[in-house]
C-alpha atoms as a PDB file:
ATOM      1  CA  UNK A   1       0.000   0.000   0.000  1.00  0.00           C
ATOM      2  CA  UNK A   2       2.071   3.649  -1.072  1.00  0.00           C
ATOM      3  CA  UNK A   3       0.313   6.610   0.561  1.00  0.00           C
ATOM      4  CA  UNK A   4       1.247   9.987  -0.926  1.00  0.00           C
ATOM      5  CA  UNK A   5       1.286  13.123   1.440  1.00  0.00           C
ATOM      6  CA  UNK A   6       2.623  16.802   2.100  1.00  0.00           C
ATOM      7  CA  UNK A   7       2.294  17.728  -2.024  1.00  0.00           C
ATOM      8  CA  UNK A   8       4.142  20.153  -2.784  1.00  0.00           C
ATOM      9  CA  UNK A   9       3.894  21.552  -6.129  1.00  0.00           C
ATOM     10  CA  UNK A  10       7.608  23.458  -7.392  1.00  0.00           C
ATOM     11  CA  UNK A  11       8.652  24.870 -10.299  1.00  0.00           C
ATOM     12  CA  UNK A  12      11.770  24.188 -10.194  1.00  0.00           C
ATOM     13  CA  UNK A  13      13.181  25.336 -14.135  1.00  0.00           C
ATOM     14  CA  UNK A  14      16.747  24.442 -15.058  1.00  0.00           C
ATOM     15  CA  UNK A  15      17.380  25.321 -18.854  1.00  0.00           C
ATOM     16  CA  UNK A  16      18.670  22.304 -20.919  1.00  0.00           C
ATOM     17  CA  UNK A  17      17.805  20.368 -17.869  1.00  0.00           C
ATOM     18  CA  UNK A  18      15.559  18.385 -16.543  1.00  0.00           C
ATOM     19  CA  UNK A  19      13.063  20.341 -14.242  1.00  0.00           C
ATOM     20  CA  UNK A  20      11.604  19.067 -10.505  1.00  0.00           C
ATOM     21  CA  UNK A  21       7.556  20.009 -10.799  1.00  0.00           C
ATOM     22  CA  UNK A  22       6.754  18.260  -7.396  1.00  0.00           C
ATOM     23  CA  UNK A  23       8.213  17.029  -3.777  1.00  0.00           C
ATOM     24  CA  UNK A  24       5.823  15.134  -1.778  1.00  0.00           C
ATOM     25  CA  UNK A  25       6.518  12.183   1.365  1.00  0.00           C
ATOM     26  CA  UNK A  26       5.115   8.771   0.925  1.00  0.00           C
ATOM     27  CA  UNK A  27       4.285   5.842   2.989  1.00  0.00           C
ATOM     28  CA  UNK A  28       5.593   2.835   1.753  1.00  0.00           C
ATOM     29  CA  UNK A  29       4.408  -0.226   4.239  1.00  0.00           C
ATOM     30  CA  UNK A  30       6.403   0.511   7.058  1.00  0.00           C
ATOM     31  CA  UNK A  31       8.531   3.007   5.263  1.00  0.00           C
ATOM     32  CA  UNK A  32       8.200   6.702   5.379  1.00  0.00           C
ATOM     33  CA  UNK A  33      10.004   8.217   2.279  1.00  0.00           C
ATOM     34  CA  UNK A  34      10.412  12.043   3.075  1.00  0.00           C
ATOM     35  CA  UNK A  35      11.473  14.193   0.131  1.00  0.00           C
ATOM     36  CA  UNK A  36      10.467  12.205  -3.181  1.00  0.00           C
ATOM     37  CA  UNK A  37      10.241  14.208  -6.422  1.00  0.00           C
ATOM     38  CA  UNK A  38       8.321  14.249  -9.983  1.00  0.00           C
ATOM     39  CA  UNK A  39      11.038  15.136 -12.112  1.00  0.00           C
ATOM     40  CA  UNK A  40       9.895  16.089 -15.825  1.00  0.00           C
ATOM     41  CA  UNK A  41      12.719  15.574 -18.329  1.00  0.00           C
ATOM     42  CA  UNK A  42      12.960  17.443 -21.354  1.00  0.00           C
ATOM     43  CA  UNK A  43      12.418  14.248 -23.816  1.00  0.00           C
ATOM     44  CA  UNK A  44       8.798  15.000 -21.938  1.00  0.00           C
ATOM     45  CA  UNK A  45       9.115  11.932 -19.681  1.00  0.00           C
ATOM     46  CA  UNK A  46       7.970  11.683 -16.193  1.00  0.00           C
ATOM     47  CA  UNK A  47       9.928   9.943 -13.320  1.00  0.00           C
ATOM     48  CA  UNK A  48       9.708   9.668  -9.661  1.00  0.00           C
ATOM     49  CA  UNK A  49      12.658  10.197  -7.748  1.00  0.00           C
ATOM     50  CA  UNK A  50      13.130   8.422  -4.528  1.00  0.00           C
ATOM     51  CA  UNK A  51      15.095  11.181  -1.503  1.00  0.00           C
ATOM     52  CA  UNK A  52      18.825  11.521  -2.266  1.00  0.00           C
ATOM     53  CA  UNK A  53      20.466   8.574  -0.162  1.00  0.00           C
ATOM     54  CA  UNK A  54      23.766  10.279   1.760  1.00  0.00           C
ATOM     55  CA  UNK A  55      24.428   6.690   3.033  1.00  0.00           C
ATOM     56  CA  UNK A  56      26.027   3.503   1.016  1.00  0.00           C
ATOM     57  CA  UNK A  57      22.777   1.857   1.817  1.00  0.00           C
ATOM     58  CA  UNK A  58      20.624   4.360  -0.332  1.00  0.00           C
ATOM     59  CA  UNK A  59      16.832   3.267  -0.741  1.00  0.00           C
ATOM     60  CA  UNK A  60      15.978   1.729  -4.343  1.00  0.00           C
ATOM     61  CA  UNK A  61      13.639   0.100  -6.197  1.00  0.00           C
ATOM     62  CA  UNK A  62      14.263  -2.766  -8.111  1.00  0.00           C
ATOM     63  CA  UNK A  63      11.049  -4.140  -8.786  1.00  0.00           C
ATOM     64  CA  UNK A  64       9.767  -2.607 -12.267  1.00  0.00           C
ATOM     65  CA  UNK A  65       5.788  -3.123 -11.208  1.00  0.00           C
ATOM     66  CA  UNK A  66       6.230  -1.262  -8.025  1.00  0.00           C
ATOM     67  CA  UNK A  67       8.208   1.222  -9.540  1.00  0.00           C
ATOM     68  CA  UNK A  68       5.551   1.797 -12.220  1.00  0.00           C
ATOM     69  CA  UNK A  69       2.635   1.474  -9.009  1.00  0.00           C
ATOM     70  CA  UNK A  70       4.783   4.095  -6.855  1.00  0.00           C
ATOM     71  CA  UNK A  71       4.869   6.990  -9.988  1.00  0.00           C
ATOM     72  CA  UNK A  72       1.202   6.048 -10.694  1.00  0.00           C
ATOM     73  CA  UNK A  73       0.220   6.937  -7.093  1.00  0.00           C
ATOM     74  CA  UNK A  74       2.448  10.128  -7.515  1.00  0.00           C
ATOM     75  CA  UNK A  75       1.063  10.928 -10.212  1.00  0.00           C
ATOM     76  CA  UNK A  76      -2.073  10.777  -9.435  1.00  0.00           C
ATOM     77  CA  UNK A  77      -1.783  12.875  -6.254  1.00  0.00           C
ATOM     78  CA  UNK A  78      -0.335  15.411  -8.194  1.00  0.00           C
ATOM     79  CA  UNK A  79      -3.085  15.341 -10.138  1.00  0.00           C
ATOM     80  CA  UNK A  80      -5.105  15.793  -7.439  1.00  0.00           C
ATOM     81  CA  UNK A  81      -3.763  18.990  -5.796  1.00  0.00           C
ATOM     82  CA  UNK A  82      -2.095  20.946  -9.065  1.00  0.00           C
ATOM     83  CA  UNK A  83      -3.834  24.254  -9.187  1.00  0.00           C
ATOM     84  CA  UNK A  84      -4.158  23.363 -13.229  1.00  0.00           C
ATOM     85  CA  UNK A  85      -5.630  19.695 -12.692  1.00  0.00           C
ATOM     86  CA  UNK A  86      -8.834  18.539 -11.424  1.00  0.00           C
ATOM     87  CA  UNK A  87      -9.200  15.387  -9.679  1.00  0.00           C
ATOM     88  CA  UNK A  88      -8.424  12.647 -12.944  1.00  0.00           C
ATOM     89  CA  UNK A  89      -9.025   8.637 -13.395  1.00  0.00           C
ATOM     90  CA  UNK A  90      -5.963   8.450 -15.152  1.00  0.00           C
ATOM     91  CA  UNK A  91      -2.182   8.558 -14.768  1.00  0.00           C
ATOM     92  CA  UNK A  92      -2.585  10.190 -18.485  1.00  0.00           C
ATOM     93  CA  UNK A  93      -5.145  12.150 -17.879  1.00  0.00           C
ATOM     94  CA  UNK A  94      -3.603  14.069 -14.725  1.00  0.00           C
ATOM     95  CA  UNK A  95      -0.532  14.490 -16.977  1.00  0.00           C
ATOM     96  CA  UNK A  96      -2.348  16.029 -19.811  1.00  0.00           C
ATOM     97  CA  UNK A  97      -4.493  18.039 -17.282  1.00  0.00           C
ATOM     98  CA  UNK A  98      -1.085  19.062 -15.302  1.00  0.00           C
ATOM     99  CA  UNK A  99       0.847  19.783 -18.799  1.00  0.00           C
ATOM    100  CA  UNK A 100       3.133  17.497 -18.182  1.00  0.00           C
END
């Protein structure tokens, strides 16, 4: 079960970069991820960053399907709270409705 919280939308514009649109914290199970990102990258894809591990034992994921589950959930949070997006049913949709 990934619960997404404490949305924060950013606008975070690096030219000839790729740009950070989004920081939330998400529960993960009996994790609690603080500092995740949406990071849009200027090919137009969307990824979810996990926090920036200062440790050799940096957090992960390795399974594709929970990868893809975690950045729907994201996503769709996102979705959910950008000024520009209603509510969607849709991964796509919130990204269309977000212009991501």
């Amino acid at each position: 079960m990934i619960s997404i919280e404490n949305m924060r939308n950013r606008s975070i514009e690096r030219p000839g970069a790729s740009s950070i649109i989004a920081q939330f914290d998400a529960n993960v199970g009996a994790l609690k991820l603080h500092g995740c990102s949406i990071i849009r990258h200027q090919d137009g894809f969307t990824k979810v960053a996990l926090p920036a591990g200062r440790t050799r034992r940096a957090i992960s994921i390795i399974d594709p399907a929970f990868e893809e589950e975690f950045r729907s959930a994201a996503l769709r949070a996102y979705g959910a709270t950008a000024e520009r997006a209603p509510l969607c049913d849709s991964v796509e949709d919130a990204l269309t409705m977000a212009g991501i």
